[in-house]
Protein backbone atom coordinates (compact mmCIF):
# COMPACT_ATOMS: atom_id res chain seq x y z
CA UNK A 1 81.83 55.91 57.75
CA UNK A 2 84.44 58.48 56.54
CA UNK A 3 87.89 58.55 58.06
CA UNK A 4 88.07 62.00 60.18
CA UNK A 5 91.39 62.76 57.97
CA UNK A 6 89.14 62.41 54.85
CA UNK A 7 86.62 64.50 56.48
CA UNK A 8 88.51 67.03 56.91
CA UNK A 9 89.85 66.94 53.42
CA UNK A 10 86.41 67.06 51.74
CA UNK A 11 85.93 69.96 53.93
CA UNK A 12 89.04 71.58 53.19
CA UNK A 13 88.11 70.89 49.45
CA UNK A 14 84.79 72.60 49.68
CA UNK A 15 86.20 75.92 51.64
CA UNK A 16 89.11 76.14 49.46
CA UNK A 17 86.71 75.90 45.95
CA UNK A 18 83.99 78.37 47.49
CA UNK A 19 86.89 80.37 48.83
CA UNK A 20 89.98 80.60 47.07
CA UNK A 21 91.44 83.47 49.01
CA UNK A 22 91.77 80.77 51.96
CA UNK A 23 94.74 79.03 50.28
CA UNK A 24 96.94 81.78 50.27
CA UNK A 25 96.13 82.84 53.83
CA UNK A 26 95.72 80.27 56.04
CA UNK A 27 92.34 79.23 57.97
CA UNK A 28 91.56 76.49 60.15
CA UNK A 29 88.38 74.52 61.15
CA UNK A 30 87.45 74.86 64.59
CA UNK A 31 83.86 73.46 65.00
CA UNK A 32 81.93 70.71 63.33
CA UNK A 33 79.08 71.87 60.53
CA UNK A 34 75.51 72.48 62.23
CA UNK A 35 72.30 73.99 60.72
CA UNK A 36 71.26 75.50 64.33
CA UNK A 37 72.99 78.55 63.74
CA UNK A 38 74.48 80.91 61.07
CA UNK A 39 77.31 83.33 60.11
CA UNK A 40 75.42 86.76 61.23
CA UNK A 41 74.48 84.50 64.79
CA UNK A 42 77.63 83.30 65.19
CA UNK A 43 79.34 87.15 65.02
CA UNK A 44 76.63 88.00 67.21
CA UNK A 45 77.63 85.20 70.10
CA UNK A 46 74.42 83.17 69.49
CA UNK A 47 74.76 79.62 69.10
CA UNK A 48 71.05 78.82 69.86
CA UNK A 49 69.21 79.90 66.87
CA UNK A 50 69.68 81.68 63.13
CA UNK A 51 69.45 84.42 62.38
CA UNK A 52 68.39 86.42 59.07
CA UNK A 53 66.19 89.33 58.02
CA UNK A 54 63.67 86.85 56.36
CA UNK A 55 60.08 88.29 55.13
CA UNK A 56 58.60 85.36 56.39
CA UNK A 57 59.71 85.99 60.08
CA UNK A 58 60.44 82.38 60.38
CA UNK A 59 64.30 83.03 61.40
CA UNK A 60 65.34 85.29 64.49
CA UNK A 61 65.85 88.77 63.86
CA UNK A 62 66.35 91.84 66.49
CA UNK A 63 62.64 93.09 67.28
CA UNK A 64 62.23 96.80 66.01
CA UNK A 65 64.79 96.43 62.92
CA UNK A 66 63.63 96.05 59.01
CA UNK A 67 63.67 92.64 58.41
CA UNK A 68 65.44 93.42 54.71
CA UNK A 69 68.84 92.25 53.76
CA UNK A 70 70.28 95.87 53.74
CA UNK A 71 73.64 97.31 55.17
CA UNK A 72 71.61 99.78 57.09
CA UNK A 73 69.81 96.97 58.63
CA UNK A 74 72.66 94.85 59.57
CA UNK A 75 74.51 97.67 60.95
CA UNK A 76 71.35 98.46 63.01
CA UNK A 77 71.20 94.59 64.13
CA UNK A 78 74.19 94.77 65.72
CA UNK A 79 73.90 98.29 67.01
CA UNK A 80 70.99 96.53 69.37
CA UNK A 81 74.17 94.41 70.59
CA UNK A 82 76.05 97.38 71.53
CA UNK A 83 78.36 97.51 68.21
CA UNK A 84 78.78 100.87 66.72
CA UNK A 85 80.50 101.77 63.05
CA UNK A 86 84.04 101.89 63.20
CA UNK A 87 87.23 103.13 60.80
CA UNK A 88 89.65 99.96 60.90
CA UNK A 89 89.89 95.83 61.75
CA UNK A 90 92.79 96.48 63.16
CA UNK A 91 92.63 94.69 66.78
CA UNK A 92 91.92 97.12 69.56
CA UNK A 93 92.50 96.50 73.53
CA UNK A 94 89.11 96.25 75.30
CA UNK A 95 86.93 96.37 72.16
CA UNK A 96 85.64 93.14 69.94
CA UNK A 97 84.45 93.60 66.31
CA UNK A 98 82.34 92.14 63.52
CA UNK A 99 82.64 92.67 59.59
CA UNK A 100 79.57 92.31 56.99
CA UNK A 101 80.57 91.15 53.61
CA UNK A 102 78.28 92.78 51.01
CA UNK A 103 77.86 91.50 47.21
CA UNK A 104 78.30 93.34 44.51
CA UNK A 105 74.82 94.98 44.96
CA UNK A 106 75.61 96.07 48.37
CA UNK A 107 73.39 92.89 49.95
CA UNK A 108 75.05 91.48 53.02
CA UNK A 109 76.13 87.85 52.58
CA UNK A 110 78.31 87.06 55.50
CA UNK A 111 79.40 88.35 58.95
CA UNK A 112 82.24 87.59 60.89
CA UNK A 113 83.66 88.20 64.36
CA UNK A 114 87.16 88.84 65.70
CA UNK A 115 88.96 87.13 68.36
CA UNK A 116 91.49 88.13 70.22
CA UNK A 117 94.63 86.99 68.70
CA UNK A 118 93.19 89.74 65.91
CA UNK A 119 92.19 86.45 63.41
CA UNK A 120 88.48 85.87 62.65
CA UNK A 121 86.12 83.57 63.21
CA UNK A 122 82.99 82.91 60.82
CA UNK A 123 80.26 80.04 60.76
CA UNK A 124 80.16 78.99 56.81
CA UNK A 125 76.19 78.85 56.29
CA UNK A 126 75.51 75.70 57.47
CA UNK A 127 79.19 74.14 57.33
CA UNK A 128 81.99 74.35 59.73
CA UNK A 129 83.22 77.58 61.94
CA UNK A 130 86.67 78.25 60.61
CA UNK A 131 89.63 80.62 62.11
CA UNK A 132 90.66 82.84 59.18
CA UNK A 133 92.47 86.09 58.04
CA UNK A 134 89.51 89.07 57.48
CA UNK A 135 90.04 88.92 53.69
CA UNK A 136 90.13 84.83 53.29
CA UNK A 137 86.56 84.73 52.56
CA UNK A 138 86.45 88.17 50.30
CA UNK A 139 85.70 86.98 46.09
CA UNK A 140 82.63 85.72 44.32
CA UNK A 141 80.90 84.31 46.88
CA UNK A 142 81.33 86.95 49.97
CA UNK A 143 82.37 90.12 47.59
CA UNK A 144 83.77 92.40 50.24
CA UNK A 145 83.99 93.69 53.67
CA UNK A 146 81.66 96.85 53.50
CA UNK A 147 81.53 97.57 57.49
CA UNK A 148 83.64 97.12 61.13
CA UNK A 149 81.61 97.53 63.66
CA UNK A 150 83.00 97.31 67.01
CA UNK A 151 81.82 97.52 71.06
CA UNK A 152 83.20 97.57 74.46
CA UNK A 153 84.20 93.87 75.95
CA UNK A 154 83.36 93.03 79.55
């Protein structure tokens, strides 16, 4: 069995080569890998199930929304949660958020959430949850943060 110290290093190793951005600033693991939930569940609070606009209908995806990998549908994913577009990650008193990383295409890839110290929080596919700075995961593999959504807490 692995050491957990060498664990963590392979981990680190894997992050850091998918997502070079990480290096320079700063992330930390804070949940072991699972395959019972994703990135875009994971924003959306649900650690029960994945979720993923697949044709097939064999992930979950909000009844009533186009089950295509579009912004538009994304956006309108969360908007079922209570999230509406918004101008800024800045953090912002009384309000949590969620970003969607698009590709170069304009394809979502990746959503993350924001906690309340103002770093985020994002479930790598099937890998580890990590604590990281909004841009850490933005490059080849992400692309870039296309949308902020954001809705009331409590």
């Amino acid at each position: 069995m692995v050491g957990n110290n060498a664990w963590r290093e392979y981990v680190q190793d894997f992050l850091e080569s998918k997502f070079p951005n990480l290096r320079e600033t700063g992330y930390q693991i804070t949940s072991p890998d699972t395959d019972v939930y994703n990135c875009v569940a994971w924003a959306a609070g649900d650690t029960e199930r994945w979720w993923w606009p697949d044709a097939l209908e064999q992930d979950y995806w909000p009844v009533g929304v186009k089950r295509e990998r579009t912004l538009a549908a994304f956006t309108e994913a969360f908007q079922t949660l209570g999230y509406g577009i918004c101008q800024d990650a800045f953090i912002e008193n009384g309000f949590e958020k969620i970003a969607i990383y698009v590709d170069e295409n304009g394809r979502p890839t990746h959503t993350a959430r924001q906690l309340h110290n103002g770093h985020w929080t994002s479930k790598i596919g099937s890998s580890e949850d990590i604590e990281h700075d909004l841009e850490g995961l933005t490059g080849e593999e992400y692309g870039l943060v296309a949308r902020i959504m954001k809705r009331p807490t409590g």
